[in-house]
Protein backbone atom coordinates (compact mmCIF):
# COMPACT_ATOMS: atom_id res chain seq x y z
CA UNK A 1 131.49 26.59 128.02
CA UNK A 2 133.68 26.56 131.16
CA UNK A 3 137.06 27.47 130.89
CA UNK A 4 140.15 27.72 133.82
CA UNK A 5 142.50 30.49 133.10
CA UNK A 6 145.00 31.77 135.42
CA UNK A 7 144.19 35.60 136.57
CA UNK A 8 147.14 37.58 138.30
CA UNK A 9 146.53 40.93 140.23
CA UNK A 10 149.25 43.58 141.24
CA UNK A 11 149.02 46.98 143.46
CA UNK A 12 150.85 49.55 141.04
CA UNK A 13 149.91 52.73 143.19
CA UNK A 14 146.71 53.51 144.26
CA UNK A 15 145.41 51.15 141.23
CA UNK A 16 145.35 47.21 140.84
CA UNK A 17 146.09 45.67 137.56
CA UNK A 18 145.38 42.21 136.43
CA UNK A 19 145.72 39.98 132.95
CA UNK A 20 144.96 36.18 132.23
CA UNK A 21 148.37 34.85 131.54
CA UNK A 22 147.25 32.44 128.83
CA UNK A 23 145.09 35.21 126.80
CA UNK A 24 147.57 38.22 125.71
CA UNK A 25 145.42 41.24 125.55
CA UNK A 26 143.57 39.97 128.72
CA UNK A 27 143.98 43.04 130.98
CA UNK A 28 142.32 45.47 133.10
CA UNK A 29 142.34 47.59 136.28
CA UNK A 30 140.36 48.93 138.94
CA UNK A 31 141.01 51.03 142.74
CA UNK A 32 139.88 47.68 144.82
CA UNK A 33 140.78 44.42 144.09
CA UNK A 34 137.37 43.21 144.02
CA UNK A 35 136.73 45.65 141.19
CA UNK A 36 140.02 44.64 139.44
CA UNK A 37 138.53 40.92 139.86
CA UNK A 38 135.03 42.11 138.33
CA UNK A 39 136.78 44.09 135.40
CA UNK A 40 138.91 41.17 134.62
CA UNK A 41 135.90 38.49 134.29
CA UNK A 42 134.69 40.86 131.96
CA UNK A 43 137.16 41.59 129.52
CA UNK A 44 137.81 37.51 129.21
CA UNK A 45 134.32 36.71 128.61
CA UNK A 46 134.92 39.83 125.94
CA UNK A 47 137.84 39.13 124.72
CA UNK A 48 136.57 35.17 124.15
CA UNK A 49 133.52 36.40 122.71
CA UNK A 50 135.22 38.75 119.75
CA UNK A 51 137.71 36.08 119.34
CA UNK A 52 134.96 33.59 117.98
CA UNK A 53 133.16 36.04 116.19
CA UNK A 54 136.09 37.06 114.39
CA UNK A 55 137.17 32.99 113.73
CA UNK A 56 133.59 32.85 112.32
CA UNK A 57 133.77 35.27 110.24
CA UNK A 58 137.17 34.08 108.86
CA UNK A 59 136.16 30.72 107.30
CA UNK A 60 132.03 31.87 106.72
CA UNK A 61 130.64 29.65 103.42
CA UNK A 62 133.40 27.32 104.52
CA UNK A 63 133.23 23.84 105.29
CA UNK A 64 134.37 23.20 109.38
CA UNK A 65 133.91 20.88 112.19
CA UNK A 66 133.79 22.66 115.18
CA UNK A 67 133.81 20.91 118.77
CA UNK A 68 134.85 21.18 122.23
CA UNK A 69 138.13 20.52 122.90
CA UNK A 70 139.90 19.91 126.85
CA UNK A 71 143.05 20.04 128.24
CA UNK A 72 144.60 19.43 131.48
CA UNK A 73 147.23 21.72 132.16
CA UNK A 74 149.80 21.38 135.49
């Protein structure tokens, strides 16, 4: 699955901090930005990951139709 998201990284201090804007509870931090940038891919691919486990387990024994859906966002 490939995904666009919009990351944004501020100096606060000696720390940067970063969050996907279109994910709340996307967020992370790190002393370089390249760090920050690692920490953040990881916590979205989390994040995604316990989001669909937790869908799955919400409508288990149900009957669903699951497929990809895309959108083109300006």
């Amino acid at each position: 699955m490939l995904g666009q998201f919009t990351a944004v990284y501020m100096r606060r201090g000696k720390w940067y901090v970063g969050h996907v804007e279109e994910i709340p509870g996307v967020n992370t931090q790190g002393k370089t930005l390249s760090e920050t940038k690692k920490n953040l891919r990881e916590a979205l691919i989390l994040v995604l990951e316990a989001n669909r486990e937790l869908a799955h387990q919400a409508h288990h024994g149900q009957h669903t139709i699951e497929e990809p859906i895309s959108i083109a966002v300006e």
